[in-house]
Each structure stands twice: as structure tokens, then as C-alpha cells.
Protein backbone atom coordinates (compact mmCIF):
# COMPACT_ATOMS: atom_id res chain seq x y z
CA UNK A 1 0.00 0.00 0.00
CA UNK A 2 1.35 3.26 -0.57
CA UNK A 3 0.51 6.66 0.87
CA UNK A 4 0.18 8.63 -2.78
CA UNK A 5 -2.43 6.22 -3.94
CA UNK A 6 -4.44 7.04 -0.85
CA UNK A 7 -3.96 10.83 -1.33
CA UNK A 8 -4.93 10.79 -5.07
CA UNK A 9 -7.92 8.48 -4.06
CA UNK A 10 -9.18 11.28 -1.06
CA UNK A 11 -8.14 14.16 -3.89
CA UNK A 12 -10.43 12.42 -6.54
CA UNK A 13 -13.35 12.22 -3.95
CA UNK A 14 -12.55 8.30 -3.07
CA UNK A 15 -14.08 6.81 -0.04
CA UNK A 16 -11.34 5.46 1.75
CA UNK A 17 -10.91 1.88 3.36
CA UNK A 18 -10.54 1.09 6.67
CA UNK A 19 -7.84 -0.52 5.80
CA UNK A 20 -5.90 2.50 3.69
CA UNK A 21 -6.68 4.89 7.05
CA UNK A 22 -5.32 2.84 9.96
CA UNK A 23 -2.60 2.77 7.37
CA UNK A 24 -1.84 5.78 7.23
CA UNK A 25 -2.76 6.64 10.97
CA UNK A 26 -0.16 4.23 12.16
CA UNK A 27 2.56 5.67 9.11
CA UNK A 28 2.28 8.75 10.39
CA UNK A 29 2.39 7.79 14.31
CA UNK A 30 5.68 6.05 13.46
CA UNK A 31 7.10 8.41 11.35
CA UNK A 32 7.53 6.53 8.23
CA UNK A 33 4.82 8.83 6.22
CA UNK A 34 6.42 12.21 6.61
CA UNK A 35 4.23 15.46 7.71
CA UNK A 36 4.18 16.27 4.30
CA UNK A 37 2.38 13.86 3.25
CA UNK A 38 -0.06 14.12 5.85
CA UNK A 39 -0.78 17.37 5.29
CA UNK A 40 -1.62 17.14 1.67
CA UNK A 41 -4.24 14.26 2.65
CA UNK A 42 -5.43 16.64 5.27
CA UNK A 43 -6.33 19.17 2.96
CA UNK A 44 -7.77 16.28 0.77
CA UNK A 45 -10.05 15.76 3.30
CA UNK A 46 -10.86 19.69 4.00
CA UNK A 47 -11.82 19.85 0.15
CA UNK A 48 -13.79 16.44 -0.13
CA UNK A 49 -15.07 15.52 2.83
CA UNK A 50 -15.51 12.13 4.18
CA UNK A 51 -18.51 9.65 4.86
CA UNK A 52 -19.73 8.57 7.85
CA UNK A 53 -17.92 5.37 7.39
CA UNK A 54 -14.22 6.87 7.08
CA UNK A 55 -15.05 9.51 10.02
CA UNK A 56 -15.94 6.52 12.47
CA UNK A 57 -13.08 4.58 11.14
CA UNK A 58 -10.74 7.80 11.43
CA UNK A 59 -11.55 7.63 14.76
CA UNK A 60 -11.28 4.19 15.85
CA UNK A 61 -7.83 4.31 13.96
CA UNK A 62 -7.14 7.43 16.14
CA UNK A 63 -7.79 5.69 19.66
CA UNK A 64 -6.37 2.64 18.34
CA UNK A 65 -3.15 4.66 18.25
CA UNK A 66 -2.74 5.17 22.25
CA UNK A 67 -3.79 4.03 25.34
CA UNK A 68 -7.45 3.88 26.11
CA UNK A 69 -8.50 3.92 29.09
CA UNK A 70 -10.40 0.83 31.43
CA UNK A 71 -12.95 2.30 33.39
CA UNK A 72 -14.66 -1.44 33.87
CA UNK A 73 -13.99 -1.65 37.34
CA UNK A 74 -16.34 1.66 37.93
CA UNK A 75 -19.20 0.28 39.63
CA UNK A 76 -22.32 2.09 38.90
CA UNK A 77 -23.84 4.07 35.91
CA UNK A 78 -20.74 5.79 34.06
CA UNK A 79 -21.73 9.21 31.97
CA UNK A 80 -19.29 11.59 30.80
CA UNK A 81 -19.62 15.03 28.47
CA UNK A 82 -17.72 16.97 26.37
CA UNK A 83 -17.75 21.15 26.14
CA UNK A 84 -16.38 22.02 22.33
CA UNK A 85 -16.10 25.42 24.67
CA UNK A 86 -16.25 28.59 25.18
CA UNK A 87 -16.19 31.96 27.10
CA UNK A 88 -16.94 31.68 30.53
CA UNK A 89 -17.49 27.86 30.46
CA UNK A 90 -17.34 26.40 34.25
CA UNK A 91 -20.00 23.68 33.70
CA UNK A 92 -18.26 20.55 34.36
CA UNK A 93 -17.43 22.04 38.06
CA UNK A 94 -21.31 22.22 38.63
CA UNK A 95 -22.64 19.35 36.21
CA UNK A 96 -20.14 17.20 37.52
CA UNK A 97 -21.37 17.12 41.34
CA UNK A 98 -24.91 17.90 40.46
CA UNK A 99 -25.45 14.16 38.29
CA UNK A 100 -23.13 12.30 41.02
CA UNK A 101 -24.69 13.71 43.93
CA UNK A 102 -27.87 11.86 42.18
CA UNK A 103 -25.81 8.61 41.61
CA UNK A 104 -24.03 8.97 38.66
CA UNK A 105 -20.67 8.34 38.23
CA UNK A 106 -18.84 11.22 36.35
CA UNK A 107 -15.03 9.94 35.29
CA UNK A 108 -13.60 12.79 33.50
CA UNK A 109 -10.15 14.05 31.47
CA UNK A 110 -9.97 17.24 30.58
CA UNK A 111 -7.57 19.58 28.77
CA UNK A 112 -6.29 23.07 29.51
CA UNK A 113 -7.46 26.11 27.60
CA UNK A 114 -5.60 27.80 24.84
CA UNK A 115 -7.13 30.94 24.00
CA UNK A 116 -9.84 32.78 25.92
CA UNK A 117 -9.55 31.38 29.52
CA UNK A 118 -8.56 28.60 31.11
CA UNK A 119 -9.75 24.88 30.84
CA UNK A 120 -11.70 23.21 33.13
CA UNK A 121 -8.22 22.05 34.31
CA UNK A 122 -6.90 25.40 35.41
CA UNK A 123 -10.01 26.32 37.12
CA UNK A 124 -9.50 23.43 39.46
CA UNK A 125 -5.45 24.46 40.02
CA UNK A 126 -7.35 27.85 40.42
CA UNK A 127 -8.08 26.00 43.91
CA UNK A 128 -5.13 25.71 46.34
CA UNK A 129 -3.26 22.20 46.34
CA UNK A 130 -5.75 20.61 43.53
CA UNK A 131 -4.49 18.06 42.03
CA UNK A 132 -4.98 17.15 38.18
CA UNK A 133 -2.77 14.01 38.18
CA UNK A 134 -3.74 10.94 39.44
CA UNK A 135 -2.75 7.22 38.96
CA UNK A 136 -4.67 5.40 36.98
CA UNK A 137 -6.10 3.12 40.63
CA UNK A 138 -6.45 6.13 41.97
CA UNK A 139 -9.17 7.70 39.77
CA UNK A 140 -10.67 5.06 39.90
CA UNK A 141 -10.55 4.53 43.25
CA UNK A 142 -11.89 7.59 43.75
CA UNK A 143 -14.60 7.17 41.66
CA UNK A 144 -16.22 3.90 43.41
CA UNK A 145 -15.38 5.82 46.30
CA UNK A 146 -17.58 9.42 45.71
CA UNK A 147 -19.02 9.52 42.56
CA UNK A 148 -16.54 11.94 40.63
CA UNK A 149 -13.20 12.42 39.26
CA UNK A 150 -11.19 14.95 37.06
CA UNK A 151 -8.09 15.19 35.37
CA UNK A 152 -6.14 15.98 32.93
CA UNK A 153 -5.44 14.18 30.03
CA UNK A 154 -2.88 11.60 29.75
CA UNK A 155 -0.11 12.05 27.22
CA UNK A 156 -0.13 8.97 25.98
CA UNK A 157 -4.02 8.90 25.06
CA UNK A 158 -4.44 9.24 20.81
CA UNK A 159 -0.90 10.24 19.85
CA UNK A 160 -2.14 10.41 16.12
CA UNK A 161 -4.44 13.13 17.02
CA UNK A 162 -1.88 15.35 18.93
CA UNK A 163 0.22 15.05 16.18
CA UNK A 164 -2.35 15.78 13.65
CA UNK A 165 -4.14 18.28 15.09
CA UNK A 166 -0.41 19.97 15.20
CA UNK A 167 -0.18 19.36 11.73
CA UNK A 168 -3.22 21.11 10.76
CA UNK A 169 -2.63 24.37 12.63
CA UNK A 170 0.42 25.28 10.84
CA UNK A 171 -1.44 23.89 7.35
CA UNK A 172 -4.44 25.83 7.09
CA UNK A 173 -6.58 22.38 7.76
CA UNK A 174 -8.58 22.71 10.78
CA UNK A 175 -11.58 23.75 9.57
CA UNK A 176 -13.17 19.98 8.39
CA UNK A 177 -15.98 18.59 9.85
CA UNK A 178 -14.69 14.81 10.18
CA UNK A 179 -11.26 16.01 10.99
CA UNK A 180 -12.93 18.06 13.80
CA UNK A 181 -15.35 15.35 15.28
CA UNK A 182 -13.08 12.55 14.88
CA UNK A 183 -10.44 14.49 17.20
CA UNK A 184 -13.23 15.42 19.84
CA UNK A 185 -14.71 12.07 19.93
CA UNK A 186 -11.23 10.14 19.78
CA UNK A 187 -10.32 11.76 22.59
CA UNK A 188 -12.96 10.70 24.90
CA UNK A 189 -13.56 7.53 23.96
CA UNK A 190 -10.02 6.86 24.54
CA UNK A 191 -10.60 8.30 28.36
CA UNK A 192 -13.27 5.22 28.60
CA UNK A 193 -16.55 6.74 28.05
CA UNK A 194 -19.45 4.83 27.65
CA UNK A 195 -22.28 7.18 27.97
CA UNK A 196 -21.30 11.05 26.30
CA UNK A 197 -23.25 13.78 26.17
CA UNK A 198 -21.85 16.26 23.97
CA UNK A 199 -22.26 20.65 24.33
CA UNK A 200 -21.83 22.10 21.17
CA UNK A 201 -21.14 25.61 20.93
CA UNK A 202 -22.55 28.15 18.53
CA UNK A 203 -21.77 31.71 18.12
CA UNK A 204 -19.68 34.84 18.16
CA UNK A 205 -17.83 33.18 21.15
CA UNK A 206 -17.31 29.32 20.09
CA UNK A 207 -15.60 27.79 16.80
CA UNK A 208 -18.59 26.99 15.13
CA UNK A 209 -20.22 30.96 14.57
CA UNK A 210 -23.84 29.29 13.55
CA UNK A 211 -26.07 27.00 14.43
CA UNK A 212 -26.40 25.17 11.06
CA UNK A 213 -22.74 24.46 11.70
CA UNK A 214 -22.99 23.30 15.26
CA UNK A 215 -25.96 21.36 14.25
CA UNK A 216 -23.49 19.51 11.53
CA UNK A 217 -20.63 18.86 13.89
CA UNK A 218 -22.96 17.31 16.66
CA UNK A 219 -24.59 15.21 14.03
CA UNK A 220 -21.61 13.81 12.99
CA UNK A 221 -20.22 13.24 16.88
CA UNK A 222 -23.26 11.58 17.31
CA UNK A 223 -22.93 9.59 14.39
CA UNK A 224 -19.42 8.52 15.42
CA UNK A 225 -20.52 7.64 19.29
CA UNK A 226 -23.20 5.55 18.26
CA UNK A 227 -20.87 3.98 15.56
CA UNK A 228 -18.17 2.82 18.03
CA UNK A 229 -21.33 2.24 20.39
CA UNK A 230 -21.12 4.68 22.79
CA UNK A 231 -24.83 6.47 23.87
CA UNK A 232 -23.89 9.55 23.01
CA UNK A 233 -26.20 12.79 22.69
CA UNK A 234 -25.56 16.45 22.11
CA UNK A 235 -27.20 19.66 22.74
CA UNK A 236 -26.85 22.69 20.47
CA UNK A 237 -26.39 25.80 23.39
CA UNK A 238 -26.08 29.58 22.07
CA UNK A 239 -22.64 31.06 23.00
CA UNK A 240 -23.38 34.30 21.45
CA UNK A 241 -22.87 35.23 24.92
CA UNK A 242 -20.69 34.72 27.60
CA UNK A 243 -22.16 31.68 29.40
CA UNK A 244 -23.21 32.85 33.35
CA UNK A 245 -21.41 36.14 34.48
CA UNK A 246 -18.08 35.61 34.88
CA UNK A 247 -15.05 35.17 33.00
CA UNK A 248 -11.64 34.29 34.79
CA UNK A 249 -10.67 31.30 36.60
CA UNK A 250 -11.17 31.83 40.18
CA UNK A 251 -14.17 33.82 39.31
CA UNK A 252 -15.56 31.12 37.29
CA UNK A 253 -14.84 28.98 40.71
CA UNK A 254 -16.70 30.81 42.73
CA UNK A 255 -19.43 31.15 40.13
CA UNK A 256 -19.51 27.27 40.06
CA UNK A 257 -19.79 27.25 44.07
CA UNK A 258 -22.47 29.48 44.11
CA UNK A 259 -24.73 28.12 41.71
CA UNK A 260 -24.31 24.72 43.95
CA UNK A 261 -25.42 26.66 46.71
CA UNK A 262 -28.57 27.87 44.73
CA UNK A 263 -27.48 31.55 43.75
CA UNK A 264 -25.77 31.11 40.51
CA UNK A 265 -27.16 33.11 36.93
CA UNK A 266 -30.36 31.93 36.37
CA UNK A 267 -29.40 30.29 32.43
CA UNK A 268 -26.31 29.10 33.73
CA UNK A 269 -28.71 26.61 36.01
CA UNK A 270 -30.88 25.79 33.18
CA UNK A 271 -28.14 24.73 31.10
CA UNK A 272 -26.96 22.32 34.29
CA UNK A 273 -29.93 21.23 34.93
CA UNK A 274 -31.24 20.62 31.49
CA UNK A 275 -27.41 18.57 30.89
CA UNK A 276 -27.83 16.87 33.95
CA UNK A 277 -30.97 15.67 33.29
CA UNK A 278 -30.16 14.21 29.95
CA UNK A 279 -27.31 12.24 31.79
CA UNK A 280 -29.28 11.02 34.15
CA UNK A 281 -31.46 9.43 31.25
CA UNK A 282 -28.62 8.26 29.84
CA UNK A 283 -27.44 6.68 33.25
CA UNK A 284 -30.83 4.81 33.53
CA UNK A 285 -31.23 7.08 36.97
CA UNK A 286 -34.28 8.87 35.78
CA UNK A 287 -35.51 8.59 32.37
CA UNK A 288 -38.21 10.96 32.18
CA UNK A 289 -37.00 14.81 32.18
CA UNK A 290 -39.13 17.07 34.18
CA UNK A 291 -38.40 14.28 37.28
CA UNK A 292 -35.37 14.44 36.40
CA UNK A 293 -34.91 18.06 36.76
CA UNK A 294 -37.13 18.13 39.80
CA UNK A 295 -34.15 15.22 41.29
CA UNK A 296 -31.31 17.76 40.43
CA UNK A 297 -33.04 21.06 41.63
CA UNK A 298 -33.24 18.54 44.82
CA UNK A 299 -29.64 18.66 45.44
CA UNK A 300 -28.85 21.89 45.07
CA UNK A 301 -31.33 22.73 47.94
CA UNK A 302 -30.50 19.83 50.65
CA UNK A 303 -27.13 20.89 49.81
CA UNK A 304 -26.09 17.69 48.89
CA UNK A 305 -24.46 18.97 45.48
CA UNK A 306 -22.22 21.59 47.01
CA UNK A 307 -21.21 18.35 49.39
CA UNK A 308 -20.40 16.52 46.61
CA UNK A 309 -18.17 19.53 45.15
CA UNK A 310 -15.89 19.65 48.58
CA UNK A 311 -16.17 15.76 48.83
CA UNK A 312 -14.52 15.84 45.18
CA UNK A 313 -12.10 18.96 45.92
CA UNK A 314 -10.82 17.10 48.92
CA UNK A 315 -9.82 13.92 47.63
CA UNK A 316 -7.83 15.63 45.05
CA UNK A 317 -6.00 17.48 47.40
CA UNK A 318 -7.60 21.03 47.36
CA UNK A 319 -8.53 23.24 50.48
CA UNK A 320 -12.30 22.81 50.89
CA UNK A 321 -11.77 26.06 52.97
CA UNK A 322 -11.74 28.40 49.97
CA UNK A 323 -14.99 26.63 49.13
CA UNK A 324 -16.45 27.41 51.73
CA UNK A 325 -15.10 31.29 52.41
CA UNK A 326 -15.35 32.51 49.04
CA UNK A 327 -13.39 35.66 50.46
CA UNK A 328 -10.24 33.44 50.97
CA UNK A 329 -9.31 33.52 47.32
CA UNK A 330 -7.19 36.63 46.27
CA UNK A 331 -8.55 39.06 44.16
CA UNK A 332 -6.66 41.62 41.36
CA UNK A 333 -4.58 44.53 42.66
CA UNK A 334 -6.89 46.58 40.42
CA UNK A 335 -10.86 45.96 40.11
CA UNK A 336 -12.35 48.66 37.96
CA UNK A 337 -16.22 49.26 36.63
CA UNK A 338 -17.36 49.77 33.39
CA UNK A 339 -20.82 52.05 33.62
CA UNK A 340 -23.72 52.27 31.29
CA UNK A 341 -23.79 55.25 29.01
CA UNK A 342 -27.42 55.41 27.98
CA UNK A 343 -30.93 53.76 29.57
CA UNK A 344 -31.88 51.17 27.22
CA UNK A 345 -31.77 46.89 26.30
CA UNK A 346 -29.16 45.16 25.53
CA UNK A 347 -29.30 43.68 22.22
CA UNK A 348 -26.19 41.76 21.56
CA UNK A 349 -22.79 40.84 23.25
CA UNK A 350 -19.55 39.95 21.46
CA UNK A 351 -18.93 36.57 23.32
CA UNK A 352 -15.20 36.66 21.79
CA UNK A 353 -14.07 39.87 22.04
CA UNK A 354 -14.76 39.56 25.80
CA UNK A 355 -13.21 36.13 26.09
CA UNK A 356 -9.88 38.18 24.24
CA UNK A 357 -9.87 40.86 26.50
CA UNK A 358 -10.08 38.32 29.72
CA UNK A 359 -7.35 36.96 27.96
CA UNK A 360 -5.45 40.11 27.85
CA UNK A 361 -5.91 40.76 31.52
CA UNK A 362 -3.99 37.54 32.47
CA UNK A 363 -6.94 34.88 32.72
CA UNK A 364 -5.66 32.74 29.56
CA UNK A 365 -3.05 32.13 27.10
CA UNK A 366 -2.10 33.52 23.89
CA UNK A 367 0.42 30.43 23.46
CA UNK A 368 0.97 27.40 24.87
CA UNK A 369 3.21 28.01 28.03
CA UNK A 370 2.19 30.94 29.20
CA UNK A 371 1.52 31.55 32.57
CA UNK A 372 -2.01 32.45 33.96
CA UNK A 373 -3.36 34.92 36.94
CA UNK A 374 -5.78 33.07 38.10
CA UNK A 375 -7.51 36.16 39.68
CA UNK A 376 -8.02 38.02 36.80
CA UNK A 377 -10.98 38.27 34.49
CA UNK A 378 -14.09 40.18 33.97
CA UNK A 379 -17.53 40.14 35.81
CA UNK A 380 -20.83 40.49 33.93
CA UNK A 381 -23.72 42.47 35.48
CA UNK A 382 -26.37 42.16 32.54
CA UNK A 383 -27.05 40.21 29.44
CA UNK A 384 -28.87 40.32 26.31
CA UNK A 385 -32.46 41.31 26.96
CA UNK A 386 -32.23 42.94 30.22
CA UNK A 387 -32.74 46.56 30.20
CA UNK A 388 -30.20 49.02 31.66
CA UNK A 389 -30.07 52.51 32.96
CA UNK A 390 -27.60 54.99 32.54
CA UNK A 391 -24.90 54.67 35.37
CA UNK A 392 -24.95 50.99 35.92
CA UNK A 393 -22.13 49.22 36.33
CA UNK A 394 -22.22 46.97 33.15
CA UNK A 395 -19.16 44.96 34.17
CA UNK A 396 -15.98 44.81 36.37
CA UNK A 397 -12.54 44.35 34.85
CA UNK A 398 -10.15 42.35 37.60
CA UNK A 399 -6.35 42.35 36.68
CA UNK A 400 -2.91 42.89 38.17
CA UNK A 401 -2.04 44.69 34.75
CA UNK A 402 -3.02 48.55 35.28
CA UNK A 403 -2.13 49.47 31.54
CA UNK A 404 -4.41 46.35 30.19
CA UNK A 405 -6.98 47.60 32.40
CA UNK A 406 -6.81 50.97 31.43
CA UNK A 407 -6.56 49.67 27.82
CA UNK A 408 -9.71 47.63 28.00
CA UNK A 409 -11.26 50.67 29.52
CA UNK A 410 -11.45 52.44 26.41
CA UNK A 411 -13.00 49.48 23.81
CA UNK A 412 -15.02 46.95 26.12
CA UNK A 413 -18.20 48.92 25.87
CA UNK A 414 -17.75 48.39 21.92
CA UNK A 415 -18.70 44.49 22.66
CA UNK A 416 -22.63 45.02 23.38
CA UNK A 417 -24.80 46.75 21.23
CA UNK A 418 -28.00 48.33 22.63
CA UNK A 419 -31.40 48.93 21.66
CA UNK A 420 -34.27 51.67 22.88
CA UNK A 421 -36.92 48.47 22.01
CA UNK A 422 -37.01 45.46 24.44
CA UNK A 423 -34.81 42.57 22.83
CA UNK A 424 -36.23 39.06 22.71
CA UNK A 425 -33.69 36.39 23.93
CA UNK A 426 -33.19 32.83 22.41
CA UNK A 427 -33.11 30.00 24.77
CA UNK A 428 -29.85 28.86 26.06
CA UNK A 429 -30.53 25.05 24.06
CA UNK A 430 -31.28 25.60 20.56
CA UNK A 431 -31.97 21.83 20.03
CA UNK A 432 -30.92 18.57 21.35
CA UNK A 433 -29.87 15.77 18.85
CA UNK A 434 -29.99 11.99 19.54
């Protein structure tokens, strides 16, 4: 077999054999097909596509290429779900607890953030003496023991797709729909996933800027889940917006804490509970919804789901103190608010130019390596639809840098547009697809 005949083939709008693609997965693993020739069947790929057929066999060749990870001696129901993210994104630190406080078990790897904010990841080292690494006994361990476990992804999990996804950055060959899901859904599968429910993004603040494009990557994860049978069901959530009100790691912490203890953003809660509901169905906990929702909105009030949140903070090491004195985290040297100009509705946000300027203030990274302030970041007051007076503060700006505060000073109010009519807001979940 030969790697130009299976270029030519994908160029000429071949279907490819399972066969000719764990071929060329394990080639370019081991180094004997060179980069370049992986990038020119990338962009093969970006041009013509592939079936559903090659994506779910892209994807098996992927996790084939690594470790994957036994989860078998979890005892219980074993759900899992997978953010393509976003700005302002803490819902694993509230969905997690929520569904295990309700008997779930939630085994989870997650990844750092590159870009806007931190990863689920950082948030948690956002939390003193957190840790992210654990052996492989003791997540599970840990997860017979309370319910819930996260951490970050092991190095050795789908080496094809680190190296591809590489690749593609520096090739102009991201943008593909198979090469996209497969990555995603290679990922966790690898981490052991049985049962995935999958939060697609759409809008000015995710990857995928519409909804007929987040509907077509989550029909395609889908497709791939229930190929390699996995249950696996996404929902389509609006991230023209940031998502709750606060942007920043620690601030997303506390966020997270809060809405545990029953005062977090009203749509932030929806979009838990409506998540955790669907995981519980897919757990066989509770299969019909509005009990389901009525099971979740349960925990939050007994208190049981904040419990779960130290209980799962603690065995990984972190001070349950800061948890429970919100005031123990540091805050920014400088905190400065951003006031309304004129009495009116807000019409629109610019999810990404917010997520950019939290980035600016220290609360992500513009490259890998960089380092991150974990206090910094920017606190929302309103969102689209609510109406505003002149004089409010719209948001709060937390950083240690004075001249990128002073900066953001001067452009942030650019990000919302407002209107003199009352705006209409579209529900958090656009649509759900199983």
C-alpha cells in the first residue's frame, strides 16, 4: 500500500478503506509517512469531505493509536460530556457534582485552555493544592469511592491526534468537519466513556459561529458515538454570549460554588440542569426529564451537590476552605467598573471579544506556556435582553495589569450593542440531537 495512492484516491473524492486509514494513521504515528504527506491528505479531506464510514473509522484508527482507558472496574452508571467550549465555560465544576450527587458516576479528562480562559483544568489548580494528576487506581478509586473524578489528560491517550491536530494548525486544515469530530470524539472515547453527552457551541464566542454548523458537527459526533457504540447525545447551546457572568478562573470557581449553593445566573442553572438531566437518562437514573430536573433542583437545595463539590475537591487534594469562604481567594490589585452610558436593552454581546480581552488581563493564554493569573478576568452584570439605565455598572474588569486595564477601559463597551426596544432572547438550548 502506498501513501500517494491514498492521497490521489481522497483528492479524486474516493471513499477510503478502513484498511488505507489505519494505514496511514499508524505511518504517520511512526514516522515513516512524513508530515508532508499528511498534510496534503489533510487538505484532501478539507476539500472532499468524508462519509460517515471513514469519520468513524478515522476515529477508531485514532484511539487505536494510544492508550485507552479501562474504566470497567467503575461500579455504577458511568456518563461523561464533552464542552467544544467557550467563554466563561465552568459547567463541568457544577454538572459534575450535580449528576453524582444523584448517583451517577462522572469519570472525567480534561484539557487546559488555549485561547480565551482557562480549561476546566486550570479552574481546578485555580483552587489551592488541587491536584490534576492521578494514577490510573487512583481515579478510579476515587470514583467507586464518591461519585466523581477529574483530570487531565494523559499524554499517551491518541498520539495520532496530537500530532495531527499539530499538523493542521500550521497547514491551514482545521476547519473539516470529520477532521474536527473525529479528534473530539477520539479523545474521549479513549478516556473510557461509555455514555457522552456532547455541548456544542454556537456563536460569536465558540468555533462553530452558527447554528447550522454546530448542528453539523454534533450530528456527525453523534454519528461517530453511536458507531463505536457509545450512547452519546448532544445539545446545540447559544454562545453568542458569555455563558453565566463571569469570565476568569477563580471567578468562574466561585461562580460554580455558588450556583451549587442555589445563587448562581439563572441560564447558567438551566443549562446544568437541562445537561444533567439528559445524563441522568442516559445513566438509567431517571428517564423521564421534568423528574429528572425536579431530582437535580433537589440537590442543590439539601445541599447535597455543594457536598459533593468539597467531597470531590478534597480527595484531590484542594482546600475545601476556599470553598467554603469565598473571600479566601485573592482578588486583582486593580478591580475597575465599566458604567452604562445610555438607559436602554441590551441587544447583543460579542462573546469573543470579551473572552480576548479576559485573555489580555492575564486569565488565559495567547500560546501554549504561558503563565495564567488566576484572579483576573471580567464580571458580567447584565445580558442580552435585560434593560439598563444609565450609570450601571455593566461589568468589572479584575487584573494585576493597570495598563491592560486601562486599555480595555477604552473598547469593552464596543462588545454590546443596545437597543431603545425590548430585545427578545433565544433560549440557552437551541436543540438537542440523539
Amino acid at each position: 500500500m502506498l501513501m500517494t495512492d491514498i492521497i490521489i484516491k481522497k483528492r479524486d473524492h474516493g471513499v477510503l478503506s478502513k484498511e488505507e486509514i489505519d494505514f496511514f494513521v499508524t505511518g504517520f504515528v511512526s514516522g515513516s509517512i512524513p508530515d508532508y504527506q499528511a498534510s496534503s491528505l489533510a487538505m484532501a479531506i478539507v476539500l472532499n469531505g468524508m462519509n460517515q464510514e471513514e469519520t468513524v473509522n478515522l476515529t477508531n484508527a485514532f484511539i487505536n493509536s494510544g492508550d485507552v482507558v479501562d474504566l470497567s472496574m467503575i461500579k455504577g452508571p458511568l456518563v461523561d460530556k464533552h464542552s467544544t467550549g467557550g467563554v466563561g465555560d465552568k459547567t463541568s465544576l457544577v454538572l459534575g457534582p450535580l449528576v453524582s450527587a444523584c448517583g451517577a458516576k462522572l469519570a472525567k479528562m480534561s484539557g487546559r485552555g488555549l485561547g480565551h480562559t482557562g480549561g476546566t483544568i486550570d479552574k481546578m489548580e485555580s483552587i489551592p493544592g488541587m491536584r490534576v494528576v492521578l494514577t490510573h487506581q487512583e481515579f478510579v478509586d476515587q470514583v467507586n469511592k464518591i461519585g466523581i473524578a477529574i483530570v487531565g489528560q494523559s499524554g499517551k491517550l491518541v498520539p495520532a491526534d496530537k500530532k495531527m491536530y499539530a499538523l493542521r494548525d500550521v497547514t491551514g486544515t482545521v476547519e473539516s468537519l470529520p477532521l474536527i469530530a473525529s479528534s473530539i470524539m477520539s479523545k474521549k472515547i479513549a478516556s473510557g466513556a461509555d455514555s457522552i453527552l456532547l455541548d456544542v457551541k454556537y456563536g460569536s464566542g465558540a468555533f462553530m459561529k452558527n447554528l447550522d454548523d454546530g448542528t453539523a458537527l454534533a450530528r456527525i459526533m453523534v454519528d461517530i458515538g453511536r458507531g463505536l457504540n457509545r450512547n452519546t447525545i448532544a445539545i446545540l447551546t447559544d454562545m453568542d454570549e458569555p455563558l453565566g457572568n463571569s469570565i476568569g478562573n477563580i471567578l468562574e470557581v466561585k461562580e460554580a460554588v455558588n450556583t451549587l449553593r442555589g445563587q448562581g445566573p439563572k441560564e447558567f442553572l438551566e443549562l446544568c440542569l437541562e445537561a444533567g438531566a439528559i445524563m441522568l437518562g442516559q445513566a438509567g437514573i431517571e428517564t423521564n426529564h421534568t423528574r429528572a430536573i425536579g431530582l437535580l433542583k433537589s440537590k442543590i437545595t439539601d445541599g447535597t451537590a455543594f457536598q459533593k463539590l468539597q467531597e470531590f475537591v478534597a480527595a484531590q487534594g484542594g482546600d475545601i476552605t476556599y470553598l467554603e469562604d469565598l473571600n479566601m481567594f485573592p482578588v486583582s490589585r486593580y478591580i475597575k467598573q465599566v458604567l452604562v452610558k445610555e438607559d436602554g436593552y441590551i441587544a447583543k454581546i460579542d462573546a469573543l471579544g470579551l473572552g480576548e480581552t479576559a485573555m489580555r488581563l492575564g486569565a488565559g493564554r495567547q500560546k501554549i506556556g504561558d503563565t495564567i493569573d488566576y484572579k483576573s478576568g471580567i464580571i458580567l452584570n447584565f445580558h442580552k435582553g435585560d434593560a439598563v439605565k444609565k450609570g450601571d455598572v455593566l461589568l468589572e474588569l479584575h487584573s494585576d495589569k493597570l495598563d491592560e486595564v486601562t486599555a480595555a477601559m477604552t473598547y469593552v463597551t464596543s462588545y454590546f450593542k443596545f437597543s431603545k426596544e425590548k430585545v427578545i432572547k433565544d433560549p440557552i438550548i437551541a436543540k438537542v440531537i440523539s
